[in-house]
Every structure is written in C-alpha cells, then in structure tokens.
Protein backbone atom coordinates (compact mmCIF):
# COMPACT_ATOMS: atom_id res chain seq x y z
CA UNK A 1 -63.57 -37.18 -23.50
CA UNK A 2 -64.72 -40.68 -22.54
CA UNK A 3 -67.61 -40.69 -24.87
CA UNK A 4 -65.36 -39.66 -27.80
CA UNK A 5 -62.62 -42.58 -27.07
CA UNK A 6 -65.56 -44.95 -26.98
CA UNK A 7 -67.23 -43.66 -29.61
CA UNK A 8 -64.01 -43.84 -31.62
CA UNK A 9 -63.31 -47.66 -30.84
CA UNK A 10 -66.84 -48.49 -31.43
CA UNK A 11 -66.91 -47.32 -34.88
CA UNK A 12 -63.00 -48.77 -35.38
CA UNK A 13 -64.74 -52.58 -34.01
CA UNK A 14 -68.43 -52.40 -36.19
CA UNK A 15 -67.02 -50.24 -39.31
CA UNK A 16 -67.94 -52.64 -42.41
CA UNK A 17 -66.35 -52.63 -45.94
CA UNK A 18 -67.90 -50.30 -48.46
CA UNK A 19 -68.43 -52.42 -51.32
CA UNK A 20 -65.36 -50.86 -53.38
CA UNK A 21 -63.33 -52.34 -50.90
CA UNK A 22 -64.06 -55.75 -50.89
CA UNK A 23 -61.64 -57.80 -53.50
CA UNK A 24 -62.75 -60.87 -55.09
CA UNK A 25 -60.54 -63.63 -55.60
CA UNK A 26 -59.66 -65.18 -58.70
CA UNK A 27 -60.53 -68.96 -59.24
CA UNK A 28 -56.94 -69.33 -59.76
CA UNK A 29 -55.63 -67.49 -56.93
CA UNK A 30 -58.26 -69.65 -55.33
CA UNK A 31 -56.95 -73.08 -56.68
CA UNK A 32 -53.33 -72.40 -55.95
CA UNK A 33 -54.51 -71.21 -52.18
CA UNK A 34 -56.15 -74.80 -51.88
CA UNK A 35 -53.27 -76.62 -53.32
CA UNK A 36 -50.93 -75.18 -50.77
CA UNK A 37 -53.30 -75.84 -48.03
CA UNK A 38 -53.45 -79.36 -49.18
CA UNK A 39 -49.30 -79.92 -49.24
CA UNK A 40 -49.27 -78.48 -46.03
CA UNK A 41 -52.10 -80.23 -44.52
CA UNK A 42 -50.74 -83.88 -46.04
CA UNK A 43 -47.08 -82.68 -44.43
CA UNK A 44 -48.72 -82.21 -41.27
CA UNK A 45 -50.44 -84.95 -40.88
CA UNK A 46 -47.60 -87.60 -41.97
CA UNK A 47 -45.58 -85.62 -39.07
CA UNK A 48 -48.21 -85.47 -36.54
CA UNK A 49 -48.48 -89.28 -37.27
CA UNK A 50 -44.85 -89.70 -37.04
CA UNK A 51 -44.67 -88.04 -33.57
CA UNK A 52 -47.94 -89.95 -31.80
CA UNK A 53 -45.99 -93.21 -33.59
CA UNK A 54 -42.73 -92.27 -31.80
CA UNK A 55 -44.39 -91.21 -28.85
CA UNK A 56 -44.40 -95.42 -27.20
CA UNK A 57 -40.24 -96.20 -26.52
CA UNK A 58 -40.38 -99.73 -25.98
CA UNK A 59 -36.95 -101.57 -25.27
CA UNK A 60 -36.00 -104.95 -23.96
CA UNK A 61 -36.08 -103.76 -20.83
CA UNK A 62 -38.77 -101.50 -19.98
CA UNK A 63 -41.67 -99.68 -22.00
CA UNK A 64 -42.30 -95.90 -21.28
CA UNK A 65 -45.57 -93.69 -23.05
CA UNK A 66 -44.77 -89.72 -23.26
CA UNK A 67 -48.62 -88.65 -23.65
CA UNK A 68 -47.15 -85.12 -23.80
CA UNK A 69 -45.88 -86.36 -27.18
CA UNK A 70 -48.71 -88.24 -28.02
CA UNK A 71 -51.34 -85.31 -27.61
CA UNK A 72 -48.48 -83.37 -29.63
CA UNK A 73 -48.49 -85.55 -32.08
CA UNK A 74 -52.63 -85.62 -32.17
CA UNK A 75 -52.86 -82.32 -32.32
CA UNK A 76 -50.31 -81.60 -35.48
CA UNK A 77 -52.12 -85.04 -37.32
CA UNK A 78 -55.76 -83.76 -36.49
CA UNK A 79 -54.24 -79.60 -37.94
CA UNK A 80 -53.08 -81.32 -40.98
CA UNK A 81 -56.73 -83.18 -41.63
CA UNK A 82 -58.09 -80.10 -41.38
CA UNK A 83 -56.07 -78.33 -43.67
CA UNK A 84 -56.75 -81.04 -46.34
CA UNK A 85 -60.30 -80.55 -45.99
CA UNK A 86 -60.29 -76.89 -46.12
CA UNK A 87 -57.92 -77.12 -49.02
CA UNK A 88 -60.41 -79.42 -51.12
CA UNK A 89 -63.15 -77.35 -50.18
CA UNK A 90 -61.29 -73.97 -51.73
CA UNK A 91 -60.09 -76.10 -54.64
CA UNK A 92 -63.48 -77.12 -55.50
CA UNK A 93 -64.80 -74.02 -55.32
CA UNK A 94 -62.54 -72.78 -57.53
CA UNK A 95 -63.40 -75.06 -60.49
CA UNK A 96 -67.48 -75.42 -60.71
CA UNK A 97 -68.97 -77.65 -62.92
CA UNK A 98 -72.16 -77.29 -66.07
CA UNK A 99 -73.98 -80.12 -66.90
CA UNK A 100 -76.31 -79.67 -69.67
CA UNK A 101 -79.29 -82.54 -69.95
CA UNK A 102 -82.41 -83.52 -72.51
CA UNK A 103 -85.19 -84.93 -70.78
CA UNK A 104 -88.14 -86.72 -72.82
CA UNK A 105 -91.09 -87.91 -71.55
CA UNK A 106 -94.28 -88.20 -72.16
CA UNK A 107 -95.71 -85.59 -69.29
CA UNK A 108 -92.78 -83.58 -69.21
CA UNK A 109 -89.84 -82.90 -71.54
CA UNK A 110 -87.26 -80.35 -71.66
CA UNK A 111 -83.45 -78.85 -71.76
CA UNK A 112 -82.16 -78.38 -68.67
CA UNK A 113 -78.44 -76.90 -67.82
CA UNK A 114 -77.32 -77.29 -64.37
CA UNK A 115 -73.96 -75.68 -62.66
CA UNK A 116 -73.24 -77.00 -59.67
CA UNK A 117 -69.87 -75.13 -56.89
C-alpha cells in the first residue's frame, strides 16, 4: 500500500505537460501582462520609497530611526524595481523587431534581414 501512495505522488510531482496542453500566449495578452507589471512595479516603488523616507522622525527635540520601517520600506521599493524590470522584459518580448539591410562591398555583398526578441 506504501509503494502505491508513493508511486502515486511521484507521478502527481514529475508528470509533465503533453504538448496539447501547453497554451501559448498571445503577444498581446503578453503586452498588457507587462504593462500591469510595470504600473504596479512604479506604485510600489514610489511607496516603498515613501515608507524608508518616513521611516527618520526628526523633531526639535529628539531624532528617532524605526529600521523596522526602513527595511519595510526597502523591501516594497526593491519588489517594485523588480516588477518594472520583469514588466519591460515581457513587454519587449511581446513586440520583436525586423531589420532588413543591403551590404556592398567589394569581398562580400548581400541582403540580409535580421529579427531580433
């Protein structure tokens, strides 16, 4: 009974996608996933700055730092970066580019058409 439970999990944990399953994304399912991901990543990072800003209380009197709320505030600015830079990366992904070229030259010459991700 063991053998069968593992057995059972094991092929649950390593099963792989047939290759019907898998679903492509569109390019502009793709784009508007990286534009989100860029909103939210620029909101985070405006608020994480905000909080690490807010985190020193200086008065007249005495000056206090909450590190608590600076690491907080860190943390939520540093999430946001990286949710800009995954959102440009998806974005251009979504939108390759073709550049076509004429080279001339005495030794070589030639059309070339390049398309670059």
């Amino acid at each position: 009974m063991r053998k069968a439970i593992v057995v059972v999990i094991a092929v649950i944990l390593f099963a792989s996608p047939a290759m019907a399953q898998t679903v492509a994304q569109s390019n502009e399912s793709k784009r508007s996933a990286g534009t989100m991901k860029l909103w939210i990543g620029i909101g985070a990072l405006a608020l994480g700055t905000l909080v690490a800003a807010k985190s020193s209380d200086t008065s007249t009197a005495t000056s206090s730092l909450s590190t608590s709320q600076l690491v907080t505030g860190l943390v939520i600015a540093g999430a946001g970066g990286f949710l800009i830079w995954k959102g440009l990366q998806e974005r251009k992904a979504a939108s390759p580019s073709t550049t076509f070229g004429i080279s001339a030259g005495k030794q070589s010459s030639g059309v070339f058409v390049r398309r670059s991700w």
